[in-house]
C-alpha atoms as a PDB file:
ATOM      1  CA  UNK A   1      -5.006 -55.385 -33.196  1.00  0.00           C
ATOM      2  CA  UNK A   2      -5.174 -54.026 -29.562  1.00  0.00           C
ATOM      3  CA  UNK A   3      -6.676 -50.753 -28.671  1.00  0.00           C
ATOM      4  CA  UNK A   4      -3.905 -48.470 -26.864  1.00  0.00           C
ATOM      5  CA  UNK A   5      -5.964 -46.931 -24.433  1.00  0.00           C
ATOM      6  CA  UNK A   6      -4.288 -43.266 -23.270  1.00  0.00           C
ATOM      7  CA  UNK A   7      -2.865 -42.821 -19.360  1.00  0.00           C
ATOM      8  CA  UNK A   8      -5.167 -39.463 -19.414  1.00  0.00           C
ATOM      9  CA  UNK A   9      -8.372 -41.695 -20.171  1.00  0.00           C
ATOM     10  CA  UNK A  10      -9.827 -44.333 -18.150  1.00  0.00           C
ATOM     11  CA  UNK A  11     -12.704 -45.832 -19.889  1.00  0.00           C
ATOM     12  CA  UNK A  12     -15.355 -47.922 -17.721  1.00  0.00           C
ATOM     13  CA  UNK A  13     -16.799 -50.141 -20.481  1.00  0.00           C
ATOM     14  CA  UNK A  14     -19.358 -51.465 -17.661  1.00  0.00           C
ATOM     15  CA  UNK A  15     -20.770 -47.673 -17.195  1.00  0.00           C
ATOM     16  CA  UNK A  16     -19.933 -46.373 -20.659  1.00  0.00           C
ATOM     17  CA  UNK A  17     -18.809 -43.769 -18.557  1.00  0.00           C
ATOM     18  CA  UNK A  18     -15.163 -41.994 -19.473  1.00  0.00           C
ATOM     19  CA  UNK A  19     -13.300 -40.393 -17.050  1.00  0.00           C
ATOM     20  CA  UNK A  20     -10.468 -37.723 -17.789  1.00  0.00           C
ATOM     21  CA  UNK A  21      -7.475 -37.131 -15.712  1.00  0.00           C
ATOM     22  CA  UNK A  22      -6.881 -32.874 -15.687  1.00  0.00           C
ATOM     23  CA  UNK A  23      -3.708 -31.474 -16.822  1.00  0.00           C
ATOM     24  CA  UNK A  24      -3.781 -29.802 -13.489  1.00  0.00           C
ATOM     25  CA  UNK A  25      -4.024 -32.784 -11.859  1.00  0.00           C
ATOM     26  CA  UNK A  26      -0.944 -34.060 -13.834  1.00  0.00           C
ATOM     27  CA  UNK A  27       0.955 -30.820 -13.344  1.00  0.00           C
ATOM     28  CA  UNK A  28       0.478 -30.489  -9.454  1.00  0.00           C
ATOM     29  CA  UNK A  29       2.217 -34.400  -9.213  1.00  0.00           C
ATOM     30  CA  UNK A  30       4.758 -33.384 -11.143  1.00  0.00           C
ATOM     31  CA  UNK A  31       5.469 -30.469  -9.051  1.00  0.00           C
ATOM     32  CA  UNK A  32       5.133 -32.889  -5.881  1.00  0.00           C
ATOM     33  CA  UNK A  33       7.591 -35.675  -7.512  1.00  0.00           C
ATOM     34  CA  UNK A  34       9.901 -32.595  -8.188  1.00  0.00           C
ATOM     35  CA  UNK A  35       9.694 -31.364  -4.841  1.00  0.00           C
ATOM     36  CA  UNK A  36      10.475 -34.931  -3.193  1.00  0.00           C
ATOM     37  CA  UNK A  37      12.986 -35.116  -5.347  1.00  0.00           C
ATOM     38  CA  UNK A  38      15.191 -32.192  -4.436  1.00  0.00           C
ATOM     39  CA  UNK A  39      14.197 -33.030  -0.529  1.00  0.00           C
ATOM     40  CA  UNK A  40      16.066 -36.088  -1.049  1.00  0.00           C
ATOM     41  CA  UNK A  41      18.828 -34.285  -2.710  1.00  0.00           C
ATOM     42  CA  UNK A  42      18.974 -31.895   0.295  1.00  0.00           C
ATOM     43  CA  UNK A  43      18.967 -34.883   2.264  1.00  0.00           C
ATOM     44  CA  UNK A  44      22.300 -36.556   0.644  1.00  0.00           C
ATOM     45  CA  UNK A  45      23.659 -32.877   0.407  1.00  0.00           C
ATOM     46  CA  UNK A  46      23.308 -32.581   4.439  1.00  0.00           C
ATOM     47  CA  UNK A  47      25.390 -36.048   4.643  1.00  0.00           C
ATOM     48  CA  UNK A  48      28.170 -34.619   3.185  1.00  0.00           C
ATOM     49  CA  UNK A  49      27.875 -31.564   4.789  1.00  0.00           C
ATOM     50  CA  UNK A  50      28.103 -33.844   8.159  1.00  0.00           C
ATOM     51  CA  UNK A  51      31.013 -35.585   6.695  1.00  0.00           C
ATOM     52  CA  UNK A  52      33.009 -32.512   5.482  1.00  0.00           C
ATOM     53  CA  UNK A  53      32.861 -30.237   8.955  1.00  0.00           C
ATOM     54  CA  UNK A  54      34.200 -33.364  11.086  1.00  0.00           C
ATOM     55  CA  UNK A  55      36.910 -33.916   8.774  1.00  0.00           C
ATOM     56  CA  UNK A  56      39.978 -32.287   9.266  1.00  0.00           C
ATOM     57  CA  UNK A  57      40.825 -28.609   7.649  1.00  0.00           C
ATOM     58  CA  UNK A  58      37.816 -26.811   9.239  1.00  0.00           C
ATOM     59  CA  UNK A  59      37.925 -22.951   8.017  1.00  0.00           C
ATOM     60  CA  UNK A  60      37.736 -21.661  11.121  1.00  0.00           C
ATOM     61  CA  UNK A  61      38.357 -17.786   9.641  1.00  0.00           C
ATOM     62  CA  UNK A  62      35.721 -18.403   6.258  1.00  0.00           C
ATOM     63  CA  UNK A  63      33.335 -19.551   9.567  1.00  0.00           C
ATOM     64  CA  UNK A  64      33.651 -16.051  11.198  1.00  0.00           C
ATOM     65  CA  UNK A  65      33.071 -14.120   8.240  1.00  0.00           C
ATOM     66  CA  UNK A  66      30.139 -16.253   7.437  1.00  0.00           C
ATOM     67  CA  UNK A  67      28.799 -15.477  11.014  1.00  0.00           C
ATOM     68  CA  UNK A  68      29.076 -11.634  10.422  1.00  0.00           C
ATOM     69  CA  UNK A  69      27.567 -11.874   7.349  1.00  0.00           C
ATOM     70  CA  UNK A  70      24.244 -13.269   8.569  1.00  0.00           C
ATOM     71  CA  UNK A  71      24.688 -12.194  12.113  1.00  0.00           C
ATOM     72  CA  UNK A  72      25.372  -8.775  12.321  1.00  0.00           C
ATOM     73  CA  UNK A  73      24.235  -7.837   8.831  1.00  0.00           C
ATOM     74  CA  UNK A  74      20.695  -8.916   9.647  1.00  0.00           C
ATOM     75  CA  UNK A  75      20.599  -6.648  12.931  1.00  0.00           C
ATOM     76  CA  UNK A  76      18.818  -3.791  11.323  1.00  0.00           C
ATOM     77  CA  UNK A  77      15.841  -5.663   9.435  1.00  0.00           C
ATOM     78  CA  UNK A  78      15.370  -8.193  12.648  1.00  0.00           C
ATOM     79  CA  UNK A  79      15.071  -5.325  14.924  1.00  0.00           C
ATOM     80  CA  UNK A  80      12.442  -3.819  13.033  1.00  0.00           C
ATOM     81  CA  UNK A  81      10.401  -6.463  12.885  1.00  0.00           C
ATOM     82  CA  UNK A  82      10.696  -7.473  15.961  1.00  0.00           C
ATOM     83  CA  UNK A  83       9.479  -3.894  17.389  1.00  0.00           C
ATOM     84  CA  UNK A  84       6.847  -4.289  15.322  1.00  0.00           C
ATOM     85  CA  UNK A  85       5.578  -7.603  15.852  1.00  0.00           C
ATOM     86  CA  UNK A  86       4.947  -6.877  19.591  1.00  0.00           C
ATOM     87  CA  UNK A  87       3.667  -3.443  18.671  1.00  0.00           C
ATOM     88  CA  UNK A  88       1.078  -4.571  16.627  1.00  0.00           C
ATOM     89  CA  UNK A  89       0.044  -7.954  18.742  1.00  0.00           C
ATOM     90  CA  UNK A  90      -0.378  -5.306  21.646  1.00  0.00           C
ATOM     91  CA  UNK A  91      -2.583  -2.836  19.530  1.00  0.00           C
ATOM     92  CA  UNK A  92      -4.520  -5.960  18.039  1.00  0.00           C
ATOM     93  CA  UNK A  93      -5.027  -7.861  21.630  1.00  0.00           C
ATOM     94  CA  UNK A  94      -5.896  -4.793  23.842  1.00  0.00           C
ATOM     95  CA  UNK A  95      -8.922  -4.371  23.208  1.00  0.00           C
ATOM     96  CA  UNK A  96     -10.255  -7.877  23.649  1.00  0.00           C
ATOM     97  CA  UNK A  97      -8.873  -8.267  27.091  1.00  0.00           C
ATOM     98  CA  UNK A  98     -10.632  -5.230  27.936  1.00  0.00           C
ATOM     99  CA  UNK A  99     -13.593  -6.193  27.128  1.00  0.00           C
ATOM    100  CA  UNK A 100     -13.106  -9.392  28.974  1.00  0.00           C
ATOM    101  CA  UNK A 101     -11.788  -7.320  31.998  1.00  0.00           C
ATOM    102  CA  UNK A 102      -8.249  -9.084  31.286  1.00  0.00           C
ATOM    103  CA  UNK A 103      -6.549  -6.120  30.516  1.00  0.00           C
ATOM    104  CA  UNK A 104      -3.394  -7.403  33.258  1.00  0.00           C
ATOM    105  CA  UNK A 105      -3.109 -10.806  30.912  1.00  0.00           C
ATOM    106  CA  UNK A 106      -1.838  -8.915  28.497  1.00  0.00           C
ATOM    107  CA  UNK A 107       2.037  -8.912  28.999  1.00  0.00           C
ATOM    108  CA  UNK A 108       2.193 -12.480  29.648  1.00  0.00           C
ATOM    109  CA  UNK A 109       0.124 -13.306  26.394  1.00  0.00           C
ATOM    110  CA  UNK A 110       2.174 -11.110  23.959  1.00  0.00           C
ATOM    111  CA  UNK A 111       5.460 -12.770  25.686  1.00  0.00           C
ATOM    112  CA  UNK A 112       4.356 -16.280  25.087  1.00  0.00           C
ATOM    113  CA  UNK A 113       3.258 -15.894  21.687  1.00  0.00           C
ATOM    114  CA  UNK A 114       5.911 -13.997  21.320  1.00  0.00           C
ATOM    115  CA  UNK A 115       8.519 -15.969  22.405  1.00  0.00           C
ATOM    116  CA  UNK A 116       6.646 -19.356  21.471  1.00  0.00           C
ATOM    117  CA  UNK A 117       5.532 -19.032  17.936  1.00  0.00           C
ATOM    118  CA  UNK A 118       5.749 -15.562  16.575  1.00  0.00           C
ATOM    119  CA  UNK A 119       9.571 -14.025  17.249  1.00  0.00           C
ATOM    120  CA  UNK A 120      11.373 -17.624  16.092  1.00  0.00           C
ATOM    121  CA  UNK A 121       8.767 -18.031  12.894  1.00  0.00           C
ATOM    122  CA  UNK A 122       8.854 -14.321  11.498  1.00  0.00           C
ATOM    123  CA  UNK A 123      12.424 -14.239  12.024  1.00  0.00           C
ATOM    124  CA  UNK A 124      13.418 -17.600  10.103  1.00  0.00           C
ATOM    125  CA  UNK A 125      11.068 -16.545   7.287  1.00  0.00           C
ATOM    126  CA  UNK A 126      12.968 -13.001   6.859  1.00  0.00           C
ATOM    127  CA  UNK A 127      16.163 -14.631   6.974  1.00  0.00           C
ATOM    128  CA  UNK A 128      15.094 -17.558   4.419  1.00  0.00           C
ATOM    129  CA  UNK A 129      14.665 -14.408   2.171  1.00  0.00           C
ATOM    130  CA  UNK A 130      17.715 -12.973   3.182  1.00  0.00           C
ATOM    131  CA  UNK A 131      20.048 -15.323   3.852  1.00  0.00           C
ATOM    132  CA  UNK A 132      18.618 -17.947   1.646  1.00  0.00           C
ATOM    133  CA  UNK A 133      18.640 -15.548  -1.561  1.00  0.00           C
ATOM    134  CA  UNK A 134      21.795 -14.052  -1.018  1.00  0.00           C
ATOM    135  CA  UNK A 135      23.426 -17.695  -0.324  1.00  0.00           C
ATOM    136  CA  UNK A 136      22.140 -18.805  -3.425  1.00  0.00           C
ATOM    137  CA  UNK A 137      22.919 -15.943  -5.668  1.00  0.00           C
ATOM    138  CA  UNK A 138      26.705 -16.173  -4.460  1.00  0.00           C
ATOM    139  CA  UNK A 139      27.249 -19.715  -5.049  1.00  0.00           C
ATOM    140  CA  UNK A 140      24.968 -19.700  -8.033  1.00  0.00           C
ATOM    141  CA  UNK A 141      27.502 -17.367  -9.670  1.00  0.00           C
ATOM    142  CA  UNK A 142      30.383 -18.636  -8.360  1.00  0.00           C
ATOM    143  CA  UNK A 143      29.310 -21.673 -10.343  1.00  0.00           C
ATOM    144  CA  UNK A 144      28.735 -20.036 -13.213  1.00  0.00           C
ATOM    145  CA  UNK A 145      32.015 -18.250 -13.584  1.00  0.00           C
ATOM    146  CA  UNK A 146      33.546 -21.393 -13.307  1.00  0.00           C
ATOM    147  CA  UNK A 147      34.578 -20.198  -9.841  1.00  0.00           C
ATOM    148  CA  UNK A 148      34.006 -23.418  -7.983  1.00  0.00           C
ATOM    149  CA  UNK A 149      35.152 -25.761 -11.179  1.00  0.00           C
ATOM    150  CA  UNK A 150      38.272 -23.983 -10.510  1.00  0.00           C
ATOM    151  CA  UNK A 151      38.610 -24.712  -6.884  1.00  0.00           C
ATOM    152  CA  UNK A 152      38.324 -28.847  -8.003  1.00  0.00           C
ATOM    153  CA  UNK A 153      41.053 -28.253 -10.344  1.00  0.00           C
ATOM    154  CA  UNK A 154      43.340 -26.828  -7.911  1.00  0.00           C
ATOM    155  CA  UNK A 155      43.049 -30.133  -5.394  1.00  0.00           C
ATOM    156  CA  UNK A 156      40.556 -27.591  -3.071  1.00  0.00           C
ATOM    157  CA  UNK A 157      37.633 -28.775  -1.640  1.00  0.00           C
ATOM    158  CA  UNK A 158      35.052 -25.925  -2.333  1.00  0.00           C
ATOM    159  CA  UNK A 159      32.378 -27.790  -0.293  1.00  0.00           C
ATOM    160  CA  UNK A 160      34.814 -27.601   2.681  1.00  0.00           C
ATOM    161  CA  UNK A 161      35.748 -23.678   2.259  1.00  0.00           C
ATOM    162  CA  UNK A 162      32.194 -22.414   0.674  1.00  0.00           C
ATOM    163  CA  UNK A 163      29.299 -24.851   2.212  1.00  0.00           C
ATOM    164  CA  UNK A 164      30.089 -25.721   5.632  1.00  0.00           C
ATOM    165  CA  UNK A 165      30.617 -22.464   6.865  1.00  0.00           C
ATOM    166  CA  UNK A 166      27.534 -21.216   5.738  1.00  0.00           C
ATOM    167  CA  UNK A 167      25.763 -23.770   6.910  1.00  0.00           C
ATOM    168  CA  UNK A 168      26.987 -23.330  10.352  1.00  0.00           C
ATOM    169  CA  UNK A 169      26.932 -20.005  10.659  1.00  0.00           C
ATOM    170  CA  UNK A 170      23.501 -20.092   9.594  1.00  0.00           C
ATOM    171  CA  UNK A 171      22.577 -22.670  12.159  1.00  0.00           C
ATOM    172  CA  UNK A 172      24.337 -20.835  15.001  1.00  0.00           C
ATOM    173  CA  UNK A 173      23.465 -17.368  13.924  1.00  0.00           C
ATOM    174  CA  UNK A 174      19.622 -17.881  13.856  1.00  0.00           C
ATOM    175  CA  UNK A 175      18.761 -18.812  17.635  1.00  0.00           C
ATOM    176  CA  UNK A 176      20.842 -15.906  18.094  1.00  0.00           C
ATOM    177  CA  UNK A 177      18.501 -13.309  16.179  1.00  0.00           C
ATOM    178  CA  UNK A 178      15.417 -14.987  17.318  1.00  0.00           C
ATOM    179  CA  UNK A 179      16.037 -14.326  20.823  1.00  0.00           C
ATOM    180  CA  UNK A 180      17.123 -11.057  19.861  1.00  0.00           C
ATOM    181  CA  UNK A 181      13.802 -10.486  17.889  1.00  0.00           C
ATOM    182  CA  UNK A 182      12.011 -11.672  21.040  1.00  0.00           C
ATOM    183  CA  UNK A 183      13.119  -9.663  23.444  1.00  0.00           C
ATOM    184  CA  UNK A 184      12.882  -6.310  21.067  1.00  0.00           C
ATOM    185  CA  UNK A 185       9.270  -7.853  20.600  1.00  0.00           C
ATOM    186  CA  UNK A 186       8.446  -7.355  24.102  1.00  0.00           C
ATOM    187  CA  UNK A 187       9.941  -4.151  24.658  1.00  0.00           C
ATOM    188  CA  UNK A 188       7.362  -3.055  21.160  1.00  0.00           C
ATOM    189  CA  UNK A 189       4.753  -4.721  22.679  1.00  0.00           C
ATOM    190  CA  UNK A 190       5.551  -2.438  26.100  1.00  0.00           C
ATOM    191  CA  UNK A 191       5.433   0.932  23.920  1.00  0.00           C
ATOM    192  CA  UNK A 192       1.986  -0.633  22.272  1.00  0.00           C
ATOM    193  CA  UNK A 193       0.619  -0.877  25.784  1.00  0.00           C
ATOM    194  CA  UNK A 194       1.657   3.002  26.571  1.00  0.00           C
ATOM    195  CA  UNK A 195      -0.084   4.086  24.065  1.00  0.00           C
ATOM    196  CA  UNK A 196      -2.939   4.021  25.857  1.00  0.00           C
ATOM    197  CA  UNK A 197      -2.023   4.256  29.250  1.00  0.00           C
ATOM    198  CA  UNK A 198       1.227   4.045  31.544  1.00  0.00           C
ATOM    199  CA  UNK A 199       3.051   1.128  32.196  1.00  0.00           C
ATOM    200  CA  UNK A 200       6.303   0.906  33.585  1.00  0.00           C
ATOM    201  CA  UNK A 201       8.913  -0.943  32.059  1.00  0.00           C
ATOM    202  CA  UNK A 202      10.363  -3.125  34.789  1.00  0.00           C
ATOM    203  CA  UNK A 203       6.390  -3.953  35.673  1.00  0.00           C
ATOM    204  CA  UNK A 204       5.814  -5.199  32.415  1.00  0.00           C
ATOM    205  CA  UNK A 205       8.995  -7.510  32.121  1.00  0.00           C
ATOM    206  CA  UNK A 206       8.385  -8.717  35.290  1.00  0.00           C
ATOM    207  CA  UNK A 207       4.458  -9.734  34.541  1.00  0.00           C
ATOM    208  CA  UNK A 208       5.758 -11.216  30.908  1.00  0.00           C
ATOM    209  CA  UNK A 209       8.478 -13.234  32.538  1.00  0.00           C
ATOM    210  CA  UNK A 210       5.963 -14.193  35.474  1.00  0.00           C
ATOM    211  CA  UNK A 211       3.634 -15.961  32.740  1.00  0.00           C
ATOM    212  CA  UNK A 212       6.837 -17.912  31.082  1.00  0.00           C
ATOM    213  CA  UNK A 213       7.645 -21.354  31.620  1.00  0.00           C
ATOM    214  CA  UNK A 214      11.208 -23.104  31.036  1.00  0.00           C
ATOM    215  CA  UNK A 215       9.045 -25.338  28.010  1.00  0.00           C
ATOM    216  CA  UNK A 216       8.010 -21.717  26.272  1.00  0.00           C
ATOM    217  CA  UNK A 217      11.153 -21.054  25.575  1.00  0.00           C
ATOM    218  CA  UNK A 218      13.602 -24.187  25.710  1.00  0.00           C
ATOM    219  CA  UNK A 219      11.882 -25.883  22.274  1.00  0.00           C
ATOM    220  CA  UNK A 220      11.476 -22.528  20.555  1.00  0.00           C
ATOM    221  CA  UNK A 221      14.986 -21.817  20.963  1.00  0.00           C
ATOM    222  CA  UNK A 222      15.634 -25.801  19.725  1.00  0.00           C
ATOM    223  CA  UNK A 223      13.596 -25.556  16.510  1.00  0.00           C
ATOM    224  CA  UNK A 224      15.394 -22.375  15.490  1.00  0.00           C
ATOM    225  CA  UNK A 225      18.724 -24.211  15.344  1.00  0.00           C
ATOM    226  CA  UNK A 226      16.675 -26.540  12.486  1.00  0.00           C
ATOM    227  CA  UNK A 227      14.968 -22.917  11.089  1.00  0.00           C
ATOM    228  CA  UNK A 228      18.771 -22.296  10.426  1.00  0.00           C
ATOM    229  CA  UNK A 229      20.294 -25.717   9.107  1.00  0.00           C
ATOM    230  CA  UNK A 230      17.179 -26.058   6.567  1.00  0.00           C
ATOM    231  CA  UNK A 231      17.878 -22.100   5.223  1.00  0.00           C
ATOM    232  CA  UNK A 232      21.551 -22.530   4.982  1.00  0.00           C
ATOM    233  CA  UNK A 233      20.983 -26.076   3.413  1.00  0.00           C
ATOM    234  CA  UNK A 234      18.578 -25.023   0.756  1.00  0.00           C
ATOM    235  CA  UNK A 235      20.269 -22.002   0.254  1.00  0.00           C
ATOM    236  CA  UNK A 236      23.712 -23.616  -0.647  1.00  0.00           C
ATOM    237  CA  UNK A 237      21.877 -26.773  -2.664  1.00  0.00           C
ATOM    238  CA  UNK A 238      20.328 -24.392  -4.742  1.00  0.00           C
ATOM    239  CA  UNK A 239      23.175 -22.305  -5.534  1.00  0.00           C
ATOM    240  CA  UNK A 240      25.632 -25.026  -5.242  1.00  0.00           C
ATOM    241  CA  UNK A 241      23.924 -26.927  -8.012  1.00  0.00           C
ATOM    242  CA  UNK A 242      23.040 -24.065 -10.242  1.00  0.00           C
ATOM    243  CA  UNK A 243      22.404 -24.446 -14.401  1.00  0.00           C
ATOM    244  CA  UNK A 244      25.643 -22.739 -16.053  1.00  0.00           C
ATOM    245  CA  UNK A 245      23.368 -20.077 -17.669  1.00  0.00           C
ATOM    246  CA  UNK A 246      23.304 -16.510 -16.225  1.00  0.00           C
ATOM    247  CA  UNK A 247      19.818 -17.221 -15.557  1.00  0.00           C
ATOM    248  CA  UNK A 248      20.487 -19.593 -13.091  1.00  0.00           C
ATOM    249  CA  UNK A 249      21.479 -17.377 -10.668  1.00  0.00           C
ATOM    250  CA  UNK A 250      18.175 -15.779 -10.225  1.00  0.00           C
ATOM    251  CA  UNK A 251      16.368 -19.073 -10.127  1.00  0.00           C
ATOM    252  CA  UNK A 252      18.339 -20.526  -7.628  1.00  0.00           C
ATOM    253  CA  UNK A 253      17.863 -17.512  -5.671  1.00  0.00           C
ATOM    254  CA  UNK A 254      14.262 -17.713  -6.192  1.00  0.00           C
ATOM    255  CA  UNK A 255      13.980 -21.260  -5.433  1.00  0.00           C
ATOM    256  CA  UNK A 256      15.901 -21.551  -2.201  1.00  0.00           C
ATOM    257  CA  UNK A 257      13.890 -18.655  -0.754  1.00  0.00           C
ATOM    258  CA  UNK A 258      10.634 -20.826  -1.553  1.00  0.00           C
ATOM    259  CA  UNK A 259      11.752 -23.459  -0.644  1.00  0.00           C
ATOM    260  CA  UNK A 260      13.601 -23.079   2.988  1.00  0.00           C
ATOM    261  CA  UNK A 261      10.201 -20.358   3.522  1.00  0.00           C
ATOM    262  CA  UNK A 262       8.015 -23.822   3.066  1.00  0.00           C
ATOM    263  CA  UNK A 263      10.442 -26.478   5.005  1.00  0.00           C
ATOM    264  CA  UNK A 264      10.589 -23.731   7.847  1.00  0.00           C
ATOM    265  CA  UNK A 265       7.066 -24.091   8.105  1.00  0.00           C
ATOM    266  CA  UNK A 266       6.835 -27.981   8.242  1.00  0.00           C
ATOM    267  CA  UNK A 267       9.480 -27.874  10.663  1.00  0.00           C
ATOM    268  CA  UNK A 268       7.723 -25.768  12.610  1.00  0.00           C
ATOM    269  CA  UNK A 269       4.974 -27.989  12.005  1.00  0.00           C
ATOM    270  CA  UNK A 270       6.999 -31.136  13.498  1.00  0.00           C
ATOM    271  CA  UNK A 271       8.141 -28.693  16.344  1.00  0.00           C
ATOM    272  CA  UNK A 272       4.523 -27.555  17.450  1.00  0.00           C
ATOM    273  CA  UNK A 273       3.694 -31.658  17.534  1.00  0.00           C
ATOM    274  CA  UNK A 274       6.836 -32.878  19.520  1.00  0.00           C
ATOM    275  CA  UNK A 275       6.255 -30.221  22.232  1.00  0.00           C
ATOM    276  CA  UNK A 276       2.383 -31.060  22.697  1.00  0.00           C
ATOM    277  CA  UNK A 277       3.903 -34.635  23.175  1.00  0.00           C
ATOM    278  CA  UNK A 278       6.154 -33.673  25.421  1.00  0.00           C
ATOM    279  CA  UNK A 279       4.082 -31.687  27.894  1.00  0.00           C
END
């Protein structure tokens, strides 16, 4: 009779050596199978987002609503942030420039980082907690009330009139409050640099803007329109497809704020790559 030998245990009868495969190491590919898995899903769920807003019967008035929502709603948190972001990159970079005698590089380096990296990044990552969590909480109880079972019955399509505009608002929305987050980071990063000293205000913009290039802001304002098609994606997927349980609705919450945080961030990734390429 054969020996069964276990998948955990690889025996090397030449060594007489035995080698164990962890639980962790069985746990973390798990967790990466699961997470390929629902990136696929996202994948065939952005398909038929595609094929539902070309179709006919967009919800032009669900669309606005959607845009207020995230748009205007967000104002208050993005404006803090953004204020703060420049204030502190100021307060932080000062005194290294002065050191080096740099102390006039100072508006054009908090405007490029700024404008490059910082404002679009920080902003998609508060609204992936924002947006993301309150998208999936919504749909997540919808489902669970039966709310969107009840829309099939009917003859309605609730992917038309819930997920598309979300998703587009989203998408639109997002370039929108970056560039608003930018420009509220420069004017913090202007009070940072009066803190010390005097600066005017028209000086300052003018040395930031001097330092800009059209390819500092052109693919930071084109990666934030993918910042906001991955957060409204993963935000509806995950609510869209909750468990019936009550539950559910805080897990998909949960999960589609991880989850659009991380695919912001290799996007971003993908982003940084394409425009080294391209310069």
């Amino acid at each position: 009779m054969k020996r069964i030998i276990p998948i955990t245990r690889i025996r090397n009868y030449a060594g007489a050596k035995t080698m164990k495969v962890s639980d962790t190491t069985i746990a973390t590919g798990r967790n990466m199978n699961a997470f390929l898995i629902n990136v696929a899903d996202i994948f065939m769920f952005l398909m038929r987002v595609i094929r539902n807003t070309f179709s006919r019967g967009f919800e032009f008035n669900e669309f606005l609503k959607q845009c207020f929502q995230i748009g205007n709603k967000s104002l208050g948190l993005i404006s803090i942030t953004g204020i703060i972001i420049g204030l502190v990159l100021t307060i932080q970079s000062r005194p290294v420039l002065v050191n080096f005698g740099a102390e006039s590089m100072l508006p054009g380096m908090v405007a490029i980082s700024i404008i490059r990296e910082m404002g679009p990044v920080i902003t998609a990552l508060i609204c992936a907690g924002k947006i993301g969590s309150s998208m999936g909480a919504e749909l997540g109880s919808m489902r669970v009330t039966e709310q969107i079972d009840a829309m099939e019955v009917s003859s309605t399509n609730p992917f038309k009139f819930l997920i598309v505009p979300r998703v587009l608002a989203a998408t639109l929305m997002l370039p929108l409050l970056a560039l608003y987050a930018d420009g509220l980071g420069i004017f913090g990063s202007w009070a940072g640099a009066n803190i010390k000293g005097d600066v005017n205000l028209v000086l300052f913009i003018s040395q930031a803007s001097s330092e800009l290039e059209f390819m500092d802001l052109f693919p930071s304002v084109i990666k934030t329109f993918f910042f906001g098609l991955v957060i409204g994606l993963v935000g509806c997927y995950k609510g869209y497809n909750a468990g019936r349980g009550t539950e559910s609705v805080g897990i998909a919450a949960n999960s589609a704020v991880v989850m659009a945080s991380l695919l912001v961030i290799v996007v971003d990734l993908f982003a940084v790559q394409i425009t080294d390429l391209l310069k």
